[in-house]
PDB file of N, CA and C in Angstrom:
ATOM      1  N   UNK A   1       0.843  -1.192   0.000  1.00  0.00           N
ATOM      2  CA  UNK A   1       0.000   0.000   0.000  1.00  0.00           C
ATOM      3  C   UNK A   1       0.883   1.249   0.000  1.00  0.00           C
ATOM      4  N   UNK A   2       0.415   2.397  -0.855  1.00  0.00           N
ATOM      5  CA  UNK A   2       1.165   3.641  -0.663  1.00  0.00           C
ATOM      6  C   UNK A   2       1.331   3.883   0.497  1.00  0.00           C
ATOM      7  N   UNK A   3       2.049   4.740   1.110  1.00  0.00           N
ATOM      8  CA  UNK A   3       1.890   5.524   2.390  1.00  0.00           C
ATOM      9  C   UNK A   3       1.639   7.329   2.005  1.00  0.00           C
ATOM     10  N   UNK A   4       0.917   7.924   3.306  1.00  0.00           N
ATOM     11  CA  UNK A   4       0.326   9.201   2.569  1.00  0.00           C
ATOM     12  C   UNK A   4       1.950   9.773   2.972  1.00  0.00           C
ATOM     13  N   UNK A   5       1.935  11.502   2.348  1.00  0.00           N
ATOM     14  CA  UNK A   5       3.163  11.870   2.408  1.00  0.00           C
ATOM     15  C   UNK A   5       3.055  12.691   4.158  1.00  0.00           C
ATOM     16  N   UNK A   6       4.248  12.966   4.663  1.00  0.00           N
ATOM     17  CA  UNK A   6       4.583  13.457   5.429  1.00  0.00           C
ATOM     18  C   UNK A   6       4.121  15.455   5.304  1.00  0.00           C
ATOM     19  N   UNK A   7       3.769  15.894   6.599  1.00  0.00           N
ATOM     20  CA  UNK A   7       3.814  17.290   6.225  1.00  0.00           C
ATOM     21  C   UNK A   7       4.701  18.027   5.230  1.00  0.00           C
ATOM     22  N   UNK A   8       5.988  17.861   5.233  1.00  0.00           N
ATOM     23  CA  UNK A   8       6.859  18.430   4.659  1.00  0.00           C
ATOM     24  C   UNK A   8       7.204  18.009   3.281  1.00  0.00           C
ATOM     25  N   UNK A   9       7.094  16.920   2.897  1.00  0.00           N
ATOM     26  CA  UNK A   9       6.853  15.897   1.784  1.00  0.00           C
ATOM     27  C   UNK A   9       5.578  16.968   0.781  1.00  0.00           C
ATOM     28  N   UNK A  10       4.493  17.056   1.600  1.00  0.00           N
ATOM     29  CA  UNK A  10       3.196  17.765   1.089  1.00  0.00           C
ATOM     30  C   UNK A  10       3.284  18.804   0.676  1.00  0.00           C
ATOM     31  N   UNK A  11       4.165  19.578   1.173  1.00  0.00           N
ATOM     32  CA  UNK A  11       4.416  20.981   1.099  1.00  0.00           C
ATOM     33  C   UNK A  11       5.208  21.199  -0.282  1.00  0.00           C
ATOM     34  N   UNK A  12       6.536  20.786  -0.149  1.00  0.00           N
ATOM     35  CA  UNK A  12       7.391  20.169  -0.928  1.00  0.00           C
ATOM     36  C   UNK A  12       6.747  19.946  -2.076  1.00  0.00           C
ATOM     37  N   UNK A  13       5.845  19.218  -2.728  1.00  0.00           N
ATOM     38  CA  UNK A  13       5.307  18.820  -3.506  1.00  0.00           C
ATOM     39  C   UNK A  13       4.386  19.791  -4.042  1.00  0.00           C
ATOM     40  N   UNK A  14       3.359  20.853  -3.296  1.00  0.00           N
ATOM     41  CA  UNK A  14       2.872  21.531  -3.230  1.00  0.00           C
ATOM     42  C   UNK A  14       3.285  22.829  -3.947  1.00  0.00           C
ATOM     43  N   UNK A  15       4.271  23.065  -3.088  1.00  0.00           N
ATOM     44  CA  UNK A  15       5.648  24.110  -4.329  1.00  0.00           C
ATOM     45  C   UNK A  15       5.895  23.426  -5.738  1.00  0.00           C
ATOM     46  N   UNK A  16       5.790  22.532  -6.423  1.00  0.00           N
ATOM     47  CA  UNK A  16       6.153  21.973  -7.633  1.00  0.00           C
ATOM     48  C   UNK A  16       4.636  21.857  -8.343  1.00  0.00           C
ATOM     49  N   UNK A  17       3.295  22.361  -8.163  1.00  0.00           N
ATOM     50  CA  UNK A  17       2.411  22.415  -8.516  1.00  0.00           C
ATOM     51  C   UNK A  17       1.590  24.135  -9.005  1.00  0.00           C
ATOM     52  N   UNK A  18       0.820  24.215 -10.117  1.00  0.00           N
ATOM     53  CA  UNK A  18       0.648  25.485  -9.969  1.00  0.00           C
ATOM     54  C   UNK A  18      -0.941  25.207  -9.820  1.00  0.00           C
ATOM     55  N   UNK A  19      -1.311  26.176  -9.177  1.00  0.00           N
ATOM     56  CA  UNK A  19      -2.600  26.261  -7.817  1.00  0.00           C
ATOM     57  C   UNK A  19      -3.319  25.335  -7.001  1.00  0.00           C
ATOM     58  N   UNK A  20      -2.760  24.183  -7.105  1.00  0.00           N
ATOM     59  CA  UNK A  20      -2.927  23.334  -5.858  1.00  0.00           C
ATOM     60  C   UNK A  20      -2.776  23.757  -4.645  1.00  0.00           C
ATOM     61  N   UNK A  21      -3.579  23.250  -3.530  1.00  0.00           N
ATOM     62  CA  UNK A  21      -3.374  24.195  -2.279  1.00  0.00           C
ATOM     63  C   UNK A  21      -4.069  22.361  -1.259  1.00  0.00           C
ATOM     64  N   UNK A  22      -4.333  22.808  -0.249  1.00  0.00           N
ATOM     65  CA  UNK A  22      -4.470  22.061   1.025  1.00  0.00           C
ATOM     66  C   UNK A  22      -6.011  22.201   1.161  1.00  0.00           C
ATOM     67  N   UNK A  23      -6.467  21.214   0.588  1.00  0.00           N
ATOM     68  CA  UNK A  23      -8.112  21.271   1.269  1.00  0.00           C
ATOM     69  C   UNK A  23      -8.628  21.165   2.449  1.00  0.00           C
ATOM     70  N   UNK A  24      -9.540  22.256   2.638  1.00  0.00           N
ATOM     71  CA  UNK A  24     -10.047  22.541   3.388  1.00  0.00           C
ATOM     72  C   UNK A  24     -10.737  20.829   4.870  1.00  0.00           C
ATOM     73  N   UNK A  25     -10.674  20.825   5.662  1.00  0.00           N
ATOM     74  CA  UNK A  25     -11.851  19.825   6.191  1.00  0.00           C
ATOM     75  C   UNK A  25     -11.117  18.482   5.714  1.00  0.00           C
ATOM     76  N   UNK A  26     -10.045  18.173   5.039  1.00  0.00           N
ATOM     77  CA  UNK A  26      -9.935  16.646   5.035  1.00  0.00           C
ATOM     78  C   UNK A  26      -8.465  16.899   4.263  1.00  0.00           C
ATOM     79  N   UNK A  27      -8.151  15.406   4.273  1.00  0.00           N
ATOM     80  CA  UNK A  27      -6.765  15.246   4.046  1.00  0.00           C
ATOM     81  C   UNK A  27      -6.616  14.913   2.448  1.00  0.00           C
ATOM     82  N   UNK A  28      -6.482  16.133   1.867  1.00  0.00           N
ATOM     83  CA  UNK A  28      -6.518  16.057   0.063  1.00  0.00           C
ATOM     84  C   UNK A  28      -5.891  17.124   0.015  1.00  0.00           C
ATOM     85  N   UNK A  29      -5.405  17.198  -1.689  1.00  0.00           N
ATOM     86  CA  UNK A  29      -5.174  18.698  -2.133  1.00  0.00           C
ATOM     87  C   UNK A  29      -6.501  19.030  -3.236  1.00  0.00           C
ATOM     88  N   UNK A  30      -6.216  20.252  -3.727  1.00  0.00           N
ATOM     89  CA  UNK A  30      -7.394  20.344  -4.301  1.00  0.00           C
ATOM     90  C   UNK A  30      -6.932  21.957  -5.601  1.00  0.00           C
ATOM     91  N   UNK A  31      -7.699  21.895  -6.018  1.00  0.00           N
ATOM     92  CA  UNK A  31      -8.073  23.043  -7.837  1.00  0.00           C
ATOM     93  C   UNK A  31      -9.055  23.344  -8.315  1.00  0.00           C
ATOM     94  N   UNK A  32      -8.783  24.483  -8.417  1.00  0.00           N
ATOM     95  CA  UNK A  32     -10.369  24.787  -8.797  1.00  0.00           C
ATOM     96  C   UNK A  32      -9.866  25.760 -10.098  1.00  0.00           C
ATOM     97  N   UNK A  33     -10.751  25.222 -11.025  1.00  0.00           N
ATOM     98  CA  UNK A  33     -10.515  25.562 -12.480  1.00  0.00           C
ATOM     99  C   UNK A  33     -11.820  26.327 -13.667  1.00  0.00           C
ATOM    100  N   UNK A  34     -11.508  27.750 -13.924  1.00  0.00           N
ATOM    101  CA  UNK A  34     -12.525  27.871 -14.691  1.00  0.00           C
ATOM    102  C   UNK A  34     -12.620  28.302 -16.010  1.00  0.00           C
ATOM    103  N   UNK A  35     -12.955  27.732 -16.925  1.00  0.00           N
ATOM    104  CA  UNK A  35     -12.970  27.444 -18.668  1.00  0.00           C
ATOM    105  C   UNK A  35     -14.194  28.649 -19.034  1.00  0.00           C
ATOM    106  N   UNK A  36     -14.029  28.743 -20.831  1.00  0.00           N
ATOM    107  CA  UNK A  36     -14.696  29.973 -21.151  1.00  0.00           C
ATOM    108  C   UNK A  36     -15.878  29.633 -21.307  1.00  0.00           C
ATOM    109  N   UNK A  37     -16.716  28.129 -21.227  1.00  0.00           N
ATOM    110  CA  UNK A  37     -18.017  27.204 -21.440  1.00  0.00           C
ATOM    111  C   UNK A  37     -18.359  26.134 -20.851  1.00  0.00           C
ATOM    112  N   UNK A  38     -19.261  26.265 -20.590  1.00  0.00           N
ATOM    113  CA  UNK A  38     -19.450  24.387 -20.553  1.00  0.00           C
ATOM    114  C   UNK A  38     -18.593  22.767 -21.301  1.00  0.00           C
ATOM    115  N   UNK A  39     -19.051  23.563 -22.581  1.00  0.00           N
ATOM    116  CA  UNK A  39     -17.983  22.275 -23.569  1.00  0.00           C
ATOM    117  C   UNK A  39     -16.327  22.272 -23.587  1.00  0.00           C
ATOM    118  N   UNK A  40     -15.755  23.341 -23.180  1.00  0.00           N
ATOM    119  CA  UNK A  40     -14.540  23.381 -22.428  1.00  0.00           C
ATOM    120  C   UNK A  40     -14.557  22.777 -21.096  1.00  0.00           C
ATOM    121  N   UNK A  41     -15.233  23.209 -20.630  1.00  0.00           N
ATOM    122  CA  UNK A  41     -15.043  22.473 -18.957  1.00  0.00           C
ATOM    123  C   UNK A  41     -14.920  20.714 -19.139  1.00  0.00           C
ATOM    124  N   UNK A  42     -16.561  20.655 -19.579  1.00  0.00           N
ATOM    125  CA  UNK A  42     -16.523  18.898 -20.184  1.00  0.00           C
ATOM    126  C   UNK A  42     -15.561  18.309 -20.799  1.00  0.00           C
ATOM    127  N   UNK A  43     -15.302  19.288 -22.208  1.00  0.00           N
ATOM    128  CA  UNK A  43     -13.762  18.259 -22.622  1.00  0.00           C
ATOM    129  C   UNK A  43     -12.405  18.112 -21.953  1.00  0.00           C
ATOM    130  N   UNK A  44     -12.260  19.480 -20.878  1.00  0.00           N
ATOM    131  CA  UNK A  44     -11.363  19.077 -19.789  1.00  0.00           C
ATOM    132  C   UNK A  44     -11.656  17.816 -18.775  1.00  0.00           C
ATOM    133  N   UNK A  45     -12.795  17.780 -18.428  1.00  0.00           N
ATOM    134  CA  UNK A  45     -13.000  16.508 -17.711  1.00  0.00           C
ATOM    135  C   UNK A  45     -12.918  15.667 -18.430  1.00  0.00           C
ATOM    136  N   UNK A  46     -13.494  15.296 -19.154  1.00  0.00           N
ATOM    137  CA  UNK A  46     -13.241  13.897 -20.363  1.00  0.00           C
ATOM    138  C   UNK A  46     -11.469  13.378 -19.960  1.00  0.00           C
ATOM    139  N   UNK A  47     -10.742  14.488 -20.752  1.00  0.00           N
ATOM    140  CA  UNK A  47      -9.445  14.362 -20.474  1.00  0.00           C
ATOM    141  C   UNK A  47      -8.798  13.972 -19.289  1.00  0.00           C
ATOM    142  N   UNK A  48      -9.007  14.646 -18.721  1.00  0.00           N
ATOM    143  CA  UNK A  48      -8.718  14.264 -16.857  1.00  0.00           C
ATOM    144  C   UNK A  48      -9.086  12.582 -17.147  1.00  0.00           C
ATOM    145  N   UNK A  49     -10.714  12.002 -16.962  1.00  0.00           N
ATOM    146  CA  UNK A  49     -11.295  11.089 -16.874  1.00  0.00           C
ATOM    147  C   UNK A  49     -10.400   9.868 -17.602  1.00  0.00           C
ATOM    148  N   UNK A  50     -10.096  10.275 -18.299  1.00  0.00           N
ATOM    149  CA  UNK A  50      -9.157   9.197 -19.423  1.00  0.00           C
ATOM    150  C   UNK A  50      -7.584   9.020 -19.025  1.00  0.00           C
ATOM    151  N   UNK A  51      -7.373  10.267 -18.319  1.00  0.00           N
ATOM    152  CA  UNK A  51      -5.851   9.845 -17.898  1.00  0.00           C
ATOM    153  C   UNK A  51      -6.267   9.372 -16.006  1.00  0.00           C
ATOM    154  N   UNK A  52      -7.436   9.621 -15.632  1.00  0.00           N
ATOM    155  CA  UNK A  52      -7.371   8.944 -13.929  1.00  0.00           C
ATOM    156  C   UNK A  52      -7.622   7.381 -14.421  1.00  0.00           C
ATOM    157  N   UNK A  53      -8.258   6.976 -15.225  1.00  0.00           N
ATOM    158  CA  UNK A  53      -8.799   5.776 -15.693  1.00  0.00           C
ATOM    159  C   UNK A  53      -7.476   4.789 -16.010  1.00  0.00           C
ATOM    160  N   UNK A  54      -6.723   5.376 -17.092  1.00  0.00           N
ATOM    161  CA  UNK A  54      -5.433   4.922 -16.999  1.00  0.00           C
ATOM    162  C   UNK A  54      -4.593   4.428 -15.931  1.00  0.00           C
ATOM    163  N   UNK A  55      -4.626   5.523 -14.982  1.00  0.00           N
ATOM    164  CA  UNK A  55      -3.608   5.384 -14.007  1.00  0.00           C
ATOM    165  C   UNK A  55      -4.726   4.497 -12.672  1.00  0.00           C
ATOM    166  N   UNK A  56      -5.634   4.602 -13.052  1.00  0.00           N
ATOM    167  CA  UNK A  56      -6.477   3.740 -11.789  1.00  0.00           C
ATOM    168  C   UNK A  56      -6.513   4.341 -10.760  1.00  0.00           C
ATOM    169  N   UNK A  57      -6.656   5.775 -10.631  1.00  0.00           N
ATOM    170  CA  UNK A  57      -6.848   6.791  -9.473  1.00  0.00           C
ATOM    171  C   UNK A  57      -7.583   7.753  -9.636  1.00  0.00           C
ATOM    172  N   UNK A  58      -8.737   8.089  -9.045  1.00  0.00           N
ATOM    173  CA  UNK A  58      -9.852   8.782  -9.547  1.00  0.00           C
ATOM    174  C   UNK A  58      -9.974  10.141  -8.366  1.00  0.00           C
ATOM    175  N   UNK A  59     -10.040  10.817  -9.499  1.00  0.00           N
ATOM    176  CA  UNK A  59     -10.548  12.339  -8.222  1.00  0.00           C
ATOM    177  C   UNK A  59     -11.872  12.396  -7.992  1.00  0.00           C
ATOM    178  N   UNK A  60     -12.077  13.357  -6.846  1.00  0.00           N
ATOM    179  CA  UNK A  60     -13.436  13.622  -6.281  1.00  0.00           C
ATOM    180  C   UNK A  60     -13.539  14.829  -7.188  1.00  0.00           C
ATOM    181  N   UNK A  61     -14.546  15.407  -7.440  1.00  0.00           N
ATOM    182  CA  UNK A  61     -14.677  16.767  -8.671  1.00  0.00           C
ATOM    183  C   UNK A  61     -15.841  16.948  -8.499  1.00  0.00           C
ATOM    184  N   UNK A  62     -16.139  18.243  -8.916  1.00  0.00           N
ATOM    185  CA  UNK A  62     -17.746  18.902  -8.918  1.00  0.00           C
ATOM    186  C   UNK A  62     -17.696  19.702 -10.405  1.00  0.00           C
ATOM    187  N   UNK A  63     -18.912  19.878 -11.080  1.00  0.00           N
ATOM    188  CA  UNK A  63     -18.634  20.966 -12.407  1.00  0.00           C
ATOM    189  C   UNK A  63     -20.026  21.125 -12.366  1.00  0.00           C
ATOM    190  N   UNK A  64     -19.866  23.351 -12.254  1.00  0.00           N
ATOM    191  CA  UNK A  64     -20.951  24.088 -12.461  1.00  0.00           C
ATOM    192  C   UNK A  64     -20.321  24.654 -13.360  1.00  0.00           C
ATOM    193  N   UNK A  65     -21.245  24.163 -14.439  1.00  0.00           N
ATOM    194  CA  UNK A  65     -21.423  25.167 -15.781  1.00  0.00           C
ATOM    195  C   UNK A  65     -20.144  25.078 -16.448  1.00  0.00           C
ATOM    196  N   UNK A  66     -19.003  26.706 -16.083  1.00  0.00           N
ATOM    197  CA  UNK A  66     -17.950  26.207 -16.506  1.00  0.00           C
ATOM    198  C   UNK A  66     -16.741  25.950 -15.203  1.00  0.00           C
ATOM    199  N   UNK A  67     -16.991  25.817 -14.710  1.00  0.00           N
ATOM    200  CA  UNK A  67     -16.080  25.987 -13.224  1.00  0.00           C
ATOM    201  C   UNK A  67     -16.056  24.566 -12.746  1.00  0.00           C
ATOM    202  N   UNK A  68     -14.734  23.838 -12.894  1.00  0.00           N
ATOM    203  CA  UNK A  68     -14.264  22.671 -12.542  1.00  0.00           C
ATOM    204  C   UNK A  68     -13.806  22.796 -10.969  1.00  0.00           C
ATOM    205  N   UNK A  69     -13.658  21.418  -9.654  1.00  0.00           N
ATOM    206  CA  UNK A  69     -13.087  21.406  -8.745  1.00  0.00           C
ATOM    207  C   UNK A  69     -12.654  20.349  -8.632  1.00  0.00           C
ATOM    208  N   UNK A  70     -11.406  20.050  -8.229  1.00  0.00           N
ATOM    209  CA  UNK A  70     -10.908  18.778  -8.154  1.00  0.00           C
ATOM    210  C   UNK A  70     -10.257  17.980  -7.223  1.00  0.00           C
ATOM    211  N   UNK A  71     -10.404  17.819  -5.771  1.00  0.00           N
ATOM    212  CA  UNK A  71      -9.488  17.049  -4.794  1.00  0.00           C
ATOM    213  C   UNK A  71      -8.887  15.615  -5.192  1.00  0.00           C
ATOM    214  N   UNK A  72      -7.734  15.686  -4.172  1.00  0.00           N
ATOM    215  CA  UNK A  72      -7.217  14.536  -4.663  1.00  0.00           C
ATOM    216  C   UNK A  72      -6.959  13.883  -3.838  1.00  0.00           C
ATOM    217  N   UNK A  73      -7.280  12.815  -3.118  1.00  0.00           N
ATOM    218  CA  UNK A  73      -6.632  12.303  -1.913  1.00  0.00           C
ATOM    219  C   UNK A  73      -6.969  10.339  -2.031  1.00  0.00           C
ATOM    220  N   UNK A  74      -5.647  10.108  -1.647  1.00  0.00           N
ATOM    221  CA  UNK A  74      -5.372   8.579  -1.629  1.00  0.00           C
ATOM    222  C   UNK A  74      -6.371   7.421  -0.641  1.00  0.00           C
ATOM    223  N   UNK A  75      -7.391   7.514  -0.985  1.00  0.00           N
ATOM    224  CA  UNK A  75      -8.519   6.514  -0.304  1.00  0.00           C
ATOM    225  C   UNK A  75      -7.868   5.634   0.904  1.00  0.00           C
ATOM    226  N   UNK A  76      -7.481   4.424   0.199  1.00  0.00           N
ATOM    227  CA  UNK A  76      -7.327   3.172   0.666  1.00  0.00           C
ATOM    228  C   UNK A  76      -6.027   3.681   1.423  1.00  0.00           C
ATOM    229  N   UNK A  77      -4.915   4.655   1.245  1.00  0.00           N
ATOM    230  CA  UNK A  77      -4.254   5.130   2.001  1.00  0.00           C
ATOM    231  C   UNK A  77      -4.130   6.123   3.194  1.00  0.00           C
ATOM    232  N   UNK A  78      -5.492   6.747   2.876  1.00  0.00           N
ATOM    233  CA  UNK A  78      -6.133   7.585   4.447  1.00  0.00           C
ATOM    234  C   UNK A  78      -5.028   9.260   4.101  1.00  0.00           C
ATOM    235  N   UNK A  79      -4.634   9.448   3.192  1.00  0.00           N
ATOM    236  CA  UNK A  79      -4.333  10.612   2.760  1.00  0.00           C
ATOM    237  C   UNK A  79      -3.579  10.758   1.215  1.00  0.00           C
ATOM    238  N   UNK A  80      -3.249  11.960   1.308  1.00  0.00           N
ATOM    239  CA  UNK A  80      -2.177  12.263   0.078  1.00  0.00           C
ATOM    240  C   UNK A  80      -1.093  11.120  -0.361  1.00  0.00           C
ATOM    241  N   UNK A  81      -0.848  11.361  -1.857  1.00  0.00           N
ATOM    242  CA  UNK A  81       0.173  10.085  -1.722  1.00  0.00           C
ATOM    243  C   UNK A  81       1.107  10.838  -3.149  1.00  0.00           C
ATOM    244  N   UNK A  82       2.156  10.639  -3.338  1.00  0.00           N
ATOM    245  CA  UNK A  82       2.695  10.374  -4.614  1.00  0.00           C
ATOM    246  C   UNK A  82       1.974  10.264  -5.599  1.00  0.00           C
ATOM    247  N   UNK A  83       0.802   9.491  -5.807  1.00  0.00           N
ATOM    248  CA  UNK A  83      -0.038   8.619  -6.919  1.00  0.00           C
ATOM    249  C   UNK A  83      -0.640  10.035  -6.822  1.00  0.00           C
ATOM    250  N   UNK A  84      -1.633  11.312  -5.775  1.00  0.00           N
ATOM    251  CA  UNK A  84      -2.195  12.763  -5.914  1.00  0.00           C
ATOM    252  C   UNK A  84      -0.979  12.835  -6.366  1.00  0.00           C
ATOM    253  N   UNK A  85      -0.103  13.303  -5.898  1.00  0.00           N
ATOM    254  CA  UNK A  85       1.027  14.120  -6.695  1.00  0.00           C
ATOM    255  C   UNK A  85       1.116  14.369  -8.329  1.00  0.00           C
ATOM    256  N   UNK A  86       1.531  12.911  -8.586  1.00  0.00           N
ATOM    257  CA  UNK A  86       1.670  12.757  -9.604  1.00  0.00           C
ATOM    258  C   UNK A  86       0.616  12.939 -10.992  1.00  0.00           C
ATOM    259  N   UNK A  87      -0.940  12.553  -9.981  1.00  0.00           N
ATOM    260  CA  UNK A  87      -2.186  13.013 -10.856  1.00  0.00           C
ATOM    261  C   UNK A  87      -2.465  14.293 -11.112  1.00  0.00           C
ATOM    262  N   UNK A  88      -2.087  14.955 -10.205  1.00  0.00           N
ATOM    263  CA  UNK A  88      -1.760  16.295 -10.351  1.00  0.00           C
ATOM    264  C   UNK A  88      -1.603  17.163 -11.198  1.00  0.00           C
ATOM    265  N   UNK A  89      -0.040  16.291 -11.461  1.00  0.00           N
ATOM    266  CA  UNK A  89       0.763  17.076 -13.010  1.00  0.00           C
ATOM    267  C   UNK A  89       0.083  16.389 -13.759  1.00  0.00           C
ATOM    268  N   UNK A  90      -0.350  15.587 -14.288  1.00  0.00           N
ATOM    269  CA  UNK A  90      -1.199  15.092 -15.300  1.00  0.00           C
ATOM    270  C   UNK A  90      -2.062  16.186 -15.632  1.00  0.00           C
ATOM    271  N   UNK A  91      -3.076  16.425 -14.642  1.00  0.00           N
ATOM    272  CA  UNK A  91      -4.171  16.999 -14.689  1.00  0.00           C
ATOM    273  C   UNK A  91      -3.697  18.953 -14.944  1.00  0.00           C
ATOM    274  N   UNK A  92      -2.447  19.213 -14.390  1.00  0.00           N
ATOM    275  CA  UNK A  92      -2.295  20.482 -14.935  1.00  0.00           C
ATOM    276  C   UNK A  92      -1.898  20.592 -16.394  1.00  0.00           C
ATOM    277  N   UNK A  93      -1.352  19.343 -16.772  1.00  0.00           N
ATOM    278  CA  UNK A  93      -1.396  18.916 -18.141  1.00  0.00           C
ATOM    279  C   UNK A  93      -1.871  19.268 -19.425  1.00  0.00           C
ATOM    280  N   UNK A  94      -3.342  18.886 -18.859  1.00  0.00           N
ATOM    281  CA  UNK A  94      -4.359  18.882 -19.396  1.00  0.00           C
ATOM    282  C   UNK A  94      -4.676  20.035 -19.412  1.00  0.00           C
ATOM    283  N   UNK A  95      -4.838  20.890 -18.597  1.00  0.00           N
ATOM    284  CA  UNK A  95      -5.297  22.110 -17.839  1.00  0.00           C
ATOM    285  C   UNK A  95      -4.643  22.925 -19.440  1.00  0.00           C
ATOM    286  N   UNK A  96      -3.576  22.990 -19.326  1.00  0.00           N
ATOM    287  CA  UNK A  96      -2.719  23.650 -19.688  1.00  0.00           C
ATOM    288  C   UNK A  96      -2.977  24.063 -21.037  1.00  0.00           C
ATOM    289  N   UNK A  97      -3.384  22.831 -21.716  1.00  0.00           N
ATOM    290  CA  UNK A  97      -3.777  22.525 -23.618  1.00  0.00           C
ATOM    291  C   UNK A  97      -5.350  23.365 -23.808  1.00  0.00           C
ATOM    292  N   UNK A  98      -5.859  23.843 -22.047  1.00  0.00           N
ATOM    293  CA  UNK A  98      -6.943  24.969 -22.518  1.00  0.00           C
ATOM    294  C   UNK A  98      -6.815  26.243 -22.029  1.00  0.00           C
ATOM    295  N   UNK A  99      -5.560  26.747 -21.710  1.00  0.00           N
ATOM    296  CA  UNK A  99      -5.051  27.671 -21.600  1.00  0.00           C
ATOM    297  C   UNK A  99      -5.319  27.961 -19.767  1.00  0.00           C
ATOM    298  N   UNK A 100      -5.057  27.458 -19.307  1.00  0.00           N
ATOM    299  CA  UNK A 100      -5.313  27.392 -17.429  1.00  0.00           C
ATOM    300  C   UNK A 100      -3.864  26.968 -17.500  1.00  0.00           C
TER     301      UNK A 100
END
């Protein structure tokens, strides 16, 4: 099983991300993302959806209209892990190819 990361580990990692931050109420990080439509927002999720599917790690997310949110936190591990980390940059990835 992963292990979640250490405070400093989190932080650390945190600095190597652009607007990821420390969610609120539970042990995740989290993004909040907003596109010029709906069908932008959606084909950003699609994308996301296809690379968490891949990797077999799924975010928690909400989408109004055009405004994406996305936490990330390691279930079966009881916090953050490498595997958020790493979904992360994926997902700013993605972000990125719609101008976020």
């Amino acid at each position: 099983m992963t292990q979640p990361l250490d405070v400093d580990e989190r932080r650390a990692a945190l600095e190597t991300l652009s607007g990821w931050q420390e969610a609120d109420g539970r042990d995740a990080i989290e993004r909040r993302f907003r596109f010029a439509d709906f069908v932008e927002a959606f084909s950003f999720i699609s994308a996301v959806a296809l690379e968490a599917e891949r990797r077999d790690h799924h975010p928690d997310w909400s989408n109004v209209y055009n405004r994406v949110s996305i936490a990330l936190s390691t279930h079966d591990a009881g916090g953050v892990t490498e595997k958020d980390i790493a979904l992360a940059r994926a997902i700013d990835k993605a972000a990125a190819r719609f101008g976020q």
